[in-house]
C-alpha atoms as a PDB file:
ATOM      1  CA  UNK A   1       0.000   0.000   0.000  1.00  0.00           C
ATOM      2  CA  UNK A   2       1.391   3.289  -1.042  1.00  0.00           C
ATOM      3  CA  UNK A   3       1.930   5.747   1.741  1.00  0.00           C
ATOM      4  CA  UNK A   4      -0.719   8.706   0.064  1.00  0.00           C
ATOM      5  CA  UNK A   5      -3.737   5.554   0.014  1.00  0.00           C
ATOM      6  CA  UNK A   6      -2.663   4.875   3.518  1.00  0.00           C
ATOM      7  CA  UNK A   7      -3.417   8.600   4.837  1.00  0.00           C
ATOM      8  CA  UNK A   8      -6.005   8.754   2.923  1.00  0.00           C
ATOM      9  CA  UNK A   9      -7.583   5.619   4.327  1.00  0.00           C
ATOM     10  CA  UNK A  10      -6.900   7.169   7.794  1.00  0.00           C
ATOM     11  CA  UNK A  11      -8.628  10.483   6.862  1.00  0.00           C
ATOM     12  CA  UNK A  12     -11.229   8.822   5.621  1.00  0.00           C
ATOM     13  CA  UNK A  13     -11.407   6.738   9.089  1.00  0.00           C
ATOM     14  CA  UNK A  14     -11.331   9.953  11.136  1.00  0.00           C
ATOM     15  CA  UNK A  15     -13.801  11.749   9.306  1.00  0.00           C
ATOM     16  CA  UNK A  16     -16.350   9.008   9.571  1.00  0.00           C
ATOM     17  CA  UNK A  17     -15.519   7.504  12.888  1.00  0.00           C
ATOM     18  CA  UNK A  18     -13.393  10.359  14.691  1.00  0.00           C
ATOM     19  CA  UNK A  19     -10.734   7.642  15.891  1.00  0.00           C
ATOM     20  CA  UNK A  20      -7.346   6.590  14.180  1.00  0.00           C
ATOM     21  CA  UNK A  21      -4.447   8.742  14.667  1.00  0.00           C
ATOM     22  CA  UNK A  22      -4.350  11.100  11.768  1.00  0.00           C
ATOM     23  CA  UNK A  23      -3.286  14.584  13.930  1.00  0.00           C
ATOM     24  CA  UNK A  24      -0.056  13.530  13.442  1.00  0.00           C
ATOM     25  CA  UNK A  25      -0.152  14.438   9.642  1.00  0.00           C
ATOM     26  CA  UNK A  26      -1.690  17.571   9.423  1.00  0.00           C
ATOM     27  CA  UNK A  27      -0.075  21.148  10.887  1.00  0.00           C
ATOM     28  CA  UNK A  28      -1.377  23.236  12.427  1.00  0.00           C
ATOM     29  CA  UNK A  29      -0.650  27.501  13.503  1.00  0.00           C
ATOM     30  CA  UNK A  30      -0.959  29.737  16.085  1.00  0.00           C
ATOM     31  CA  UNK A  31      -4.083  30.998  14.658  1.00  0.00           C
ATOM     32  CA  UNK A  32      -5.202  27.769  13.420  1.00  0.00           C
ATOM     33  CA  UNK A  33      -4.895  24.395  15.366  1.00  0.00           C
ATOM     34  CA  UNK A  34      -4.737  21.263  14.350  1.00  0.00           C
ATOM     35  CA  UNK A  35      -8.025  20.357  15.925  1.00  0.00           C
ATOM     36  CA  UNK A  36      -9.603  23.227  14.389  1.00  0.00           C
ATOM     37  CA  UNK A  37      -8.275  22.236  10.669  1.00  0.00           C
ATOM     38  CA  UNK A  38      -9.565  18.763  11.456  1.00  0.00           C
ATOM     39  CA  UNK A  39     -13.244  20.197  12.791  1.00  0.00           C
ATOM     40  CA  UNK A  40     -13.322  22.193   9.589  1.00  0.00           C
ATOM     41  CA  UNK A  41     -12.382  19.255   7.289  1.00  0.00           C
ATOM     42  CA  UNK A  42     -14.826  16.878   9.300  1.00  0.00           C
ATOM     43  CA  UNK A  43     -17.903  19.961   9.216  1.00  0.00           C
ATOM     44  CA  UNK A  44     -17.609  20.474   5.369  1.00  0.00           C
ATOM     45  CA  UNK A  45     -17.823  16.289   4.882  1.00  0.00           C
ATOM     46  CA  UNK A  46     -21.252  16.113   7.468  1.00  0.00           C
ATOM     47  CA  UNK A  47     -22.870  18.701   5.760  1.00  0.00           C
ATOM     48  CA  UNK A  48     -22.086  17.695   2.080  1.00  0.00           C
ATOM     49  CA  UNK A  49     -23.509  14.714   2.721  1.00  0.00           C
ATOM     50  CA  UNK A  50     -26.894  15.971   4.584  1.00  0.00           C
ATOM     51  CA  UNK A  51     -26.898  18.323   1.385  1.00  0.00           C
ATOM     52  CA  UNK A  52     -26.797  14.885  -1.053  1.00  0.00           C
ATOM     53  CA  UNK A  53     -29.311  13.508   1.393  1.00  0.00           C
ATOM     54  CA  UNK A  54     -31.567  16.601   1.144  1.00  0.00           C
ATOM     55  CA  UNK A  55     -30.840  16.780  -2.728  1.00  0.00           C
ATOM     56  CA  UNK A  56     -31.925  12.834  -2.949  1.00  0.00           C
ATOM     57  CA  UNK A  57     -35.281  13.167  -0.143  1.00  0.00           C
ATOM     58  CA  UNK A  58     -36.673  16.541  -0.783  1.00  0.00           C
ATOM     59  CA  UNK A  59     -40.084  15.259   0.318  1.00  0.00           C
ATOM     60  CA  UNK A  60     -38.307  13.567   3.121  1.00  0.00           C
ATOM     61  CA  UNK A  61     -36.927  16.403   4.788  1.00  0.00           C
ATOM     62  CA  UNK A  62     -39.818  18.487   4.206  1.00  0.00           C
ATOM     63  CA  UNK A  63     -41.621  16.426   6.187  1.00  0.00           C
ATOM     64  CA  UNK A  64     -39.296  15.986   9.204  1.00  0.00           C
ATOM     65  CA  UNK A  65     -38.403  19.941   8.931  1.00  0.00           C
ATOM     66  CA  UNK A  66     -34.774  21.379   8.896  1.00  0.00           C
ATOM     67  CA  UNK A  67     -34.090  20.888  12.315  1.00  0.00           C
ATOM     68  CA  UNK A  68     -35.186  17.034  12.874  1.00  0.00           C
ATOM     69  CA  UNK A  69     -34.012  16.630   9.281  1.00  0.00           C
ATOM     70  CA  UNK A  70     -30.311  17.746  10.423  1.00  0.00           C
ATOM     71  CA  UNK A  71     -30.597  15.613  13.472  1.00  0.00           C
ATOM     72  CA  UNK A  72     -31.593  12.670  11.664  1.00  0.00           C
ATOM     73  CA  UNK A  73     -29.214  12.931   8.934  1.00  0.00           C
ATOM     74  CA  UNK A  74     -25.802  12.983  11.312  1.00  0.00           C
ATOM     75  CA  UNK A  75     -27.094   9.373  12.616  1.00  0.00           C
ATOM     76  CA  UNK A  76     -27.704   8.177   9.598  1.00  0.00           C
ATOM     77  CA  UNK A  77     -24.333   9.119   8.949  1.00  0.00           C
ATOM     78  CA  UNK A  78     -22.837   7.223  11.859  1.00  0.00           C
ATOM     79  CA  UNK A  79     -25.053   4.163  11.000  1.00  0.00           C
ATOM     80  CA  UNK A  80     -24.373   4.206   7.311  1.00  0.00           C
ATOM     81  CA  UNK A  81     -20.825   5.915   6.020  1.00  0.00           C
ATOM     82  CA  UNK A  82     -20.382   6.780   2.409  1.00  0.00           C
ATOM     83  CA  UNK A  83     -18.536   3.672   1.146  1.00  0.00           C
ATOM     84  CA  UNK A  84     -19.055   4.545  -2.653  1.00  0.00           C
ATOM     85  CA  UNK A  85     -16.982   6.819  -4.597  1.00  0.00           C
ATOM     86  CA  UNK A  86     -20.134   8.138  -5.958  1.00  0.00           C
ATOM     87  CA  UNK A  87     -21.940  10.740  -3.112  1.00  0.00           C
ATOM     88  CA  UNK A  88     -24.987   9.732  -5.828  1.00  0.00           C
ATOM     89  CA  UNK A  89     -25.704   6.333  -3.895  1.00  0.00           C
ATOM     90  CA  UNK A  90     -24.968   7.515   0.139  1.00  0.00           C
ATOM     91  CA  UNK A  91     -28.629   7.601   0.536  1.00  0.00           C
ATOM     92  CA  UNK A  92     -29.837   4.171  -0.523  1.00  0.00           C
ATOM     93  CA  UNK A  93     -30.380   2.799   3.169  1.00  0.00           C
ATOM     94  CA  UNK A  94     -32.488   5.906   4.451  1.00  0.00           C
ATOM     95  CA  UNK A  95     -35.644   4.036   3.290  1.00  0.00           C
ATOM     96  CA  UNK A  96     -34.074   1.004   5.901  1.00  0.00           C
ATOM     97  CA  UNK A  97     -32.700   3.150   8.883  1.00  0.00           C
ATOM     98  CA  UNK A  98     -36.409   5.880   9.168  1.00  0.00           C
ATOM     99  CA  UNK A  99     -38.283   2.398   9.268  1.00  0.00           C
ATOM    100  CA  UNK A 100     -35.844   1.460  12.076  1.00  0.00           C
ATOM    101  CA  UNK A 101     -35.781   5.217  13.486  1.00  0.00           C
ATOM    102  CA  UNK A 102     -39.822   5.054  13.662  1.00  0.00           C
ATOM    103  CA  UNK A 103     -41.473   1.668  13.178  1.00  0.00           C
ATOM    104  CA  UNK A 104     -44.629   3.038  14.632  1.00  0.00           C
ATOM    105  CA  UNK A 105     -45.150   4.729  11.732  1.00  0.00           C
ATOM    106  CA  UNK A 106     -44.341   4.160   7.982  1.00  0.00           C
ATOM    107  CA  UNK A 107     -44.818   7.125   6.355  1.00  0.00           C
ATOM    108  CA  UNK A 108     -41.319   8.713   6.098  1.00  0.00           C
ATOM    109  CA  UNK A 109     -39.627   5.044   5.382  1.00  0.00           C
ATOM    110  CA  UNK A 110     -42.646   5.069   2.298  1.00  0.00           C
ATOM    111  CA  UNK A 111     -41.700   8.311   1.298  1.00  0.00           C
ATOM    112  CA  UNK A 112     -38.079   7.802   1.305  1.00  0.00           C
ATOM    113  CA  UNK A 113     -38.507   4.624  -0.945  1.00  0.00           C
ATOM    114  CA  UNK A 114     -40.674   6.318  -3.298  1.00  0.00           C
ATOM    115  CA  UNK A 115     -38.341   9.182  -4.035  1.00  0.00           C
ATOM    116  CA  UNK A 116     -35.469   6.765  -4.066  1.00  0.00           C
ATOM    117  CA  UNK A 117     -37.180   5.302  -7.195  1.00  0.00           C
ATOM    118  CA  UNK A 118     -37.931   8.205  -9.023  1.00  0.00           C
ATOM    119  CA  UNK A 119     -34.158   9.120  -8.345  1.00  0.00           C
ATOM    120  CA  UNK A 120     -33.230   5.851  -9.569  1.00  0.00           C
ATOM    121  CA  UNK A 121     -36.045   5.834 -12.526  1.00  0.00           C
ATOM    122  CA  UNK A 122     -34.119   9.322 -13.855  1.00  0.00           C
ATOM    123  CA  UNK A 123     -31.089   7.707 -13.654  1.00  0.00           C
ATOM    124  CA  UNK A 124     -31.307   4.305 -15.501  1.00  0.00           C
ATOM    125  CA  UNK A 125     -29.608   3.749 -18.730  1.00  0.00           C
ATOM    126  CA  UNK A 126     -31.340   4.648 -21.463  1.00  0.00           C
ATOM    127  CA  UNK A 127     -32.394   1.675 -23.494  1.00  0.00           C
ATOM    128  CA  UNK A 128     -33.956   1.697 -26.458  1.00  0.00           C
ATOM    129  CA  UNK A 129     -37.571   0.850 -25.794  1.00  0.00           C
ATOM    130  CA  UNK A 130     -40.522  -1.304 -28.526  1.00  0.00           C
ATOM    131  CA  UNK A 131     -43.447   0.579 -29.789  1.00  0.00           C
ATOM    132  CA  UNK A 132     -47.320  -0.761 -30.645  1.00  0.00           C
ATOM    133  CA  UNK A 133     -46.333  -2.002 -33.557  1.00  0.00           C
ATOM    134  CA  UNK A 134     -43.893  -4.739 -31.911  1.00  0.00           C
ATOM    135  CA  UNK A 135     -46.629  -6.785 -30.921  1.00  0.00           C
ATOM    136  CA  UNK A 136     -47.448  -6.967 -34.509  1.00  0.00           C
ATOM    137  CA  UNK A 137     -44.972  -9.035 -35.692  1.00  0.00           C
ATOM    138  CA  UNK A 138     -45.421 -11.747 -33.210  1.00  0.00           C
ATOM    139  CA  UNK A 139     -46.463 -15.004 -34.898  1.00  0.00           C
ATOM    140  CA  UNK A 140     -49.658 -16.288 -32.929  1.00  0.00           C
ATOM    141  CA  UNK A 141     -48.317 -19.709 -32.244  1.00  0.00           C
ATOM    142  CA  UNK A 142     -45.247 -17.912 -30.547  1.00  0.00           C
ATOM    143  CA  UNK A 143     -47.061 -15.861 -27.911  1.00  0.00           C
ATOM    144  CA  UNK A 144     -47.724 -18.712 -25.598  1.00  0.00           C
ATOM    145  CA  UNK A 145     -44.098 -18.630 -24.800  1.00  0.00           C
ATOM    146  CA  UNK A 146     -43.451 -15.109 -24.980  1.00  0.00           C
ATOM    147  CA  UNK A 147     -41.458 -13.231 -22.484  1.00  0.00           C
ATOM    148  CA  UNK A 148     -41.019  -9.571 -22.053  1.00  0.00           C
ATOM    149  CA  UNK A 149     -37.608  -7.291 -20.583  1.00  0.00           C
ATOM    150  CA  UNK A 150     -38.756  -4.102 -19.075  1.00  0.00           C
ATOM    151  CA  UNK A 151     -37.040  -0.714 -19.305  1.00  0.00           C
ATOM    152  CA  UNK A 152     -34.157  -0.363 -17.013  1.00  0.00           C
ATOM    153  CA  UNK A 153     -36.413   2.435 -15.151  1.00  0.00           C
ATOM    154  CA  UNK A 154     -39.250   0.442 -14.602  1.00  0.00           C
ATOM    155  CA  UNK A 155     -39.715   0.067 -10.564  1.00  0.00           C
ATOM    156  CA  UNK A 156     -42.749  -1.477  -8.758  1.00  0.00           C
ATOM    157  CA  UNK A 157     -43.759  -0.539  -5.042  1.00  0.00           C
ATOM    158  CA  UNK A 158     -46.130  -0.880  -2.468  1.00  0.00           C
ATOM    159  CA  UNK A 159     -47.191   1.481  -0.086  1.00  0.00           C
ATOM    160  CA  UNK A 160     -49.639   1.616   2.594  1.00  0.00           C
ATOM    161  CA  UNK A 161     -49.782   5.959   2.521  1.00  0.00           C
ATOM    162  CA  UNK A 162     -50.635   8.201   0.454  1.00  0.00           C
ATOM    163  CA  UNK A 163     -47.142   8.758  -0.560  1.00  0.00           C
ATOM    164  CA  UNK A 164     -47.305  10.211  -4.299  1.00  0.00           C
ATOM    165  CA  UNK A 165     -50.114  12.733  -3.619  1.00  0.00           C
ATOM    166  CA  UNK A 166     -47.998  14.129  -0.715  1.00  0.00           C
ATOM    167  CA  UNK A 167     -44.951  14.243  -2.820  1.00  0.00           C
ATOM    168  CA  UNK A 168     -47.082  15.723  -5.649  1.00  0.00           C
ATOM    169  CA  UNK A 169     -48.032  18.535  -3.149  1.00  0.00           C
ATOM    170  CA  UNK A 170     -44.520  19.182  -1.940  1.00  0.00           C
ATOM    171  CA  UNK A 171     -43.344  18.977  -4.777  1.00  0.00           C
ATOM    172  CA  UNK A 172     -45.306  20.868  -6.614  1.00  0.00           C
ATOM    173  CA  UNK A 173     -45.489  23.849  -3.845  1.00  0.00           C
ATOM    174  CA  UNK A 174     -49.256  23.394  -3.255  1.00  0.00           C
ATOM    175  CA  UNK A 175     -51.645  23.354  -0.569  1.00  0.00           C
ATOM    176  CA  UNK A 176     -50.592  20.772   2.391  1.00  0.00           C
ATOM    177  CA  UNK A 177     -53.338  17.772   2.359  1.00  0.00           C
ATOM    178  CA  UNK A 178     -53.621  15.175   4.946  1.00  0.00           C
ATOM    179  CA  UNK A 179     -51.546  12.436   6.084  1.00  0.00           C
ATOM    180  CA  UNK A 180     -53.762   8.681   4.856  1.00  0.00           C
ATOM    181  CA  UNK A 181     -53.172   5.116   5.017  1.00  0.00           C
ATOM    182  CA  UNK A 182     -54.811   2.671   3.110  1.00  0.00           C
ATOM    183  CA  UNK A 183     -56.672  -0.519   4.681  1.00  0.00           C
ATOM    184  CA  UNK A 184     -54.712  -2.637   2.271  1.00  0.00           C
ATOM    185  CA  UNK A 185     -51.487  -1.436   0.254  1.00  0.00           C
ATOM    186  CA  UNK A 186     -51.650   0.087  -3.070  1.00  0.00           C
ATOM    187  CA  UNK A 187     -49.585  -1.589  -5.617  1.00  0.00           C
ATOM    188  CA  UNK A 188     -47.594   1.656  -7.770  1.00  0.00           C
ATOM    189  CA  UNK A 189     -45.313   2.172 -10.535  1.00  0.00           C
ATOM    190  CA  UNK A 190     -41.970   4.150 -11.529  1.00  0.00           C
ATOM    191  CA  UNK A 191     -40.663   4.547 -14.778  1.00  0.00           C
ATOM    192  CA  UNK A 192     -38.853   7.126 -16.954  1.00  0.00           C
ATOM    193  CA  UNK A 193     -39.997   7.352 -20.597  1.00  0.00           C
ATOM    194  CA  UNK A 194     -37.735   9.685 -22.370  1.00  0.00           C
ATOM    195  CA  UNK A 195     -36.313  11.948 -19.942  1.00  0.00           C
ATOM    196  CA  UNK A 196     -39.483  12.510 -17.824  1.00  0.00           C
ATOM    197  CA  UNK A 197     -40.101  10.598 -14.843  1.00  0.00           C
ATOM    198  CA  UNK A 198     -43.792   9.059 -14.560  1.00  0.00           C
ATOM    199  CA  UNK A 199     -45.963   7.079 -11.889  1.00  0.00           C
ATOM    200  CA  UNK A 200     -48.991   5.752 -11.368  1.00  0.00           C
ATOM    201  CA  UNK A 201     -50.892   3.444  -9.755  1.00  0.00           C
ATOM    202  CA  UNK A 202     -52.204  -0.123 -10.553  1.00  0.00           C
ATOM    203  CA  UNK A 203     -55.013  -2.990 -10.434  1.00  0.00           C
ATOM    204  CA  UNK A 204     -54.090  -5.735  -8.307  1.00  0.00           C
ATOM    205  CA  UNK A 205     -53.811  -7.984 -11.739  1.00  0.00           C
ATOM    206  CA  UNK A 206     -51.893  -5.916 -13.414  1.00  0.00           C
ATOM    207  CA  UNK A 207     -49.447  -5.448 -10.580  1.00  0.00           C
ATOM    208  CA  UNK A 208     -49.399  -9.183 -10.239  1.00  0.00           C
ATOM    209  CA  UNK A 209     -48.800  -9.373 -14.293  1.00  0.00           C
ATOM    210  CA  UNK A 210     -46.034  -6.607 -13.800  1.00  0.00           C
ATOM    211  CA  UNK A 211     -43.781  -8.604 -10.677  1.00  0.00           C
ATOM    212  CA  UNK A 212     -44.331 -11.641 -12.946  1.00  0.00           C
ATOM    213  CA  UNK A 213     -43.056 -10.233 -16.082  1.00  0.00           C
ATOM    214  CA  UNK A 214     -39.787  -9.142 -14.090  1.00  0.00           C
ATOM    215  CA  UNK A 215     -39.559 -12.629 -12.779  1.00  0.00           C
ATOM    216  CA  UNK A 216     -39.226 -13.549 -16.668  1.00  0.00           C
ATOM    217  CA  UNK A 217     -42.915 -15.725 -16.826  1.00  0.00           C
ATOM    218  CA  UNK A 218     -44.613 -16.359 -20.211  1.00  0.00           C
ATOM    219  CA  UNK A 219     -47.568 -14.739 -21.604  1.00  0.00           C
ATOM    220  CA  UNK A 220     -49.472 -18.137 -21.173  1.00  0.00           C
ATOM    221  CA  UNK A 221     -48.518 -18.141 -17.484  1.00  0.00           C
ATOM    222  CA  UNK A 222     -49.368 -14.688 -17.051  1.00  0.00           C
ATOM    223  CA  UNK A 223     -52.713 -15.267 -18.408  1.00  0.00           C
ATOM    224  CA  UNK A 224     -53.224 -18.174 -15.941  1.00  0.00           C
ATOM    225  CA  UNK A 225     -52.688 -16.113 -12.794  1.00  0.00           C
ATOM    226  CA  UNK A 226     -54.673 -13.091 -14.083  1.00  0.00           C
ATOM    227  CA  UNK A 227     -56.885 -15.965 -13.873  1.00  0.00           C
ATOM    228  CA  UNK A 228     -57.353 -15.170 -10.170  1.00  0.00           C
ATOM    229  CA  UNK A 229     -59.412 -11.758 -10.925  1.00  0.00           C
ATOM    230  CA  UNK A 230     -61.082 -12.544 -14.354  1.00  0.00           C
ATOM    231  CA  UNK A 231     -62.063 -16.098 -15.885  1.00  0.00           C
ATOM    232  CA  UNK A 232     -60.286 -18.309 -18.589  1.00  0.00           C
ATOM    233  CA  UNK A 233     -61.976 -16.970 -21.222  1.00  0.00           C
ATOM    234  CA  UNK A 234     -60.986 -13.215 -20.933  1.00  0.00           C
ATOM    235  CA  UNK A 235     -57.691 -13.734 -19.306  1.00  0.00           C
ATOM    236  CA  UNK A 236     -55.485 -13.217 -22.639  1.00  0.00           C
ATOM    237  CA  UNK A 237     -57.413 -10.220 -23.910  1.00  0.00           C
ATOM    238  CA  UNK A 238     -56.685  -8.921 -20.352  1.00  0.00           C
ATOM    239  CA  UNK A 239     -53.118  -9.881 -20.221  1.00  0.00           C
ATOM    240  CA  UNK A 240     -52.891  -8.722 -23.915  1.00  0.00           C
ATOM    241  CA  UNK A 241     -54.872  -5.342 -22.631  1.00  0.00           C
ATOM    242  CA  UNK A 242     -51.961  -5.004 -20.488  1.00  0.00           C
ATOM    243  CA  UNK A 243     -49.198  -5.656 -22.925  1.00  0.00           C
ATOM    244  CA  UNK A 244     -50.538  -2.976 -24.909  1.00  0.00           C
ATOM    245  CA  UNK A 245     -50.291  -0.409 -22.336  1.00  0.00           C
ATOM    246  CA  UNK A 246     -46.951  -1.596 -21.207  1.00  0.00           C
ATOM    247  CA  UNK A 247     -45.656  -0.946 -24.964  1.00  0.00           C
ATOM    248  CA  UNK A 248     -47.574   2.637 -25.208  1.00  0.00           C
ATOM    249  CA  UNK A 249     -45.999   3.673 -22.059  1.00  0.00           C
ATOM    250  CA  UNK A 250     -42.300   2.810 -23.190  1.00  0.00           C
ATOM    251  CA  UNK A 251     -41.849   0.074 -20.544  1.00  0.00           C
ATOM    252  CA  UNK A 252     -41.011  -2.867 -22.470  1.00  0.00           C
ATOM    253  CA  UNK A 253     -37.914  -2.912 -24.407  1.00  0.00           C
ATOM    254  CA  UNK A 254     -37.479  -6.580 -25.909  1.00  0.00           C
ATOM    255  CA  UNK A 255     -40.175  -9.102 -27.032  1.00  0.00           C
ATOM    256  CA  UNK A 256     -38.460 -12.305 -26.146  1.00  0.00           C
ATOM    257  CA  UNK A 257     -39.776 -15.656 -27.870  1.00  0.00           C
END
């Protein structure tokens, strides 16, 4: 190990931990100490980080408010140091450590996932996707056995709150609305067609047909466990109903048979 990667690695230590003897390597004046350099060095790492955190979870720290947001942030900090070169991806266990931070309630963890997909929707490579007319040139005795990869974008949650109409609001600057949870969740969906991020919600079927797809089932099996909410008969023309939508909306990007 070269001597500059070792102090690194020991600056690195100190500024997420505070321990490891690093003093030793950094000078200091009569004006300016070496504790002091260290305290500014450490300050100016915190807050970049609760900056990429409030950058990543607008919605998020709206709802806790500056102060608790701040508060929140340093222990996630202490839980979870940056261990990625990218500051991009120092936020992808928030959704984990507010569900620890407040079981009781699920709202932030929900909102904190949500906007964690959008992030990550915007972000996905940008694959070419299939239009309407893809379908077209499927042979009919080749759909039974047809598969389907989705856009690299495409994200599917659950969530119990009303989540996307509170981020809507936020984001959006308009009038605060209530805080709701649902009896039973709501299945949703995140994608990016273009360079615009999109959402919406979905039937139980087709959120079934969507986790199923991404598991890399068939049509003909997909029409079978749509079977569950419609009968034999109408299952393909519902499946196929589906399919159609999924192409119109830029979601599907190979036809696989």
């Amino acid at each position: 190990m070269s001597n500059l990667l070792a102090l690194q690695r020991k600056m690195m230590q100190w500024l997420q931990t505070e321990t490891g003897d690093i003093s030793n390597h950094v000078f200091g004046t009569k004006k300016v100490s070496v504790d002091l350099r260290l305290s500014v060095y450490a300050n100016a790492y915190r807050y970049r980080l609760i900056d990429a955190l409030s950058d990543n979870y607008p919605s998020v720290h709206t709802l806790l408010g500056d102060d608790a947001f701040y508060q929140k942030s340093l222990i996630y900090i202490r839980a979870y140091p940056s261990e990625h070169f990218s500051i991009r991806y120092f936020g992808s266990h928030l959704e984990a450590f507010l569900a620890q931070q407040r079981p009781d309630n699920s709202l932030l963890a929900e909102m904190a996932q949500f906007e964690w997909c959008l992030r990550a929707a915007f972000d996905a490579n940008d694959t070419p996707t299939l239009d309407l007319d893809a379908a077209q040139t499927i042979e009919p005795e080749a759909w039974a056995d047809l598969r389907f990869r989705l856009h690299p974008s495409v994200a599917r949650l659950d969530l119990e709150w009303n989540v996307p109409q509170l981020w809507s609001v936020i984001d959006n600057q308009g009038k605060q609305i209530p805080f709701e949870i649902s009896e039973y969740p709501i299945a949703w969906l995140v994608w990016r067609k273009q360079l615009k991020t999109y959402y919406r919600s979905l039937a139980v079927d087709e959120a079934w047909a969507l986790d199923h797809v991404m598991k890399g089932n068939s049509f003909a099996a997909l029409c079978e466990g749509v079977c569950e909410w419609v009968d034999e008969e109408h299952a393909p023309a519902r499946v196929a109903g589906f399919i159609h939508t999924w192409l119109a909306a830029d979601l599907v990007t190979e036809l696989i048979t």
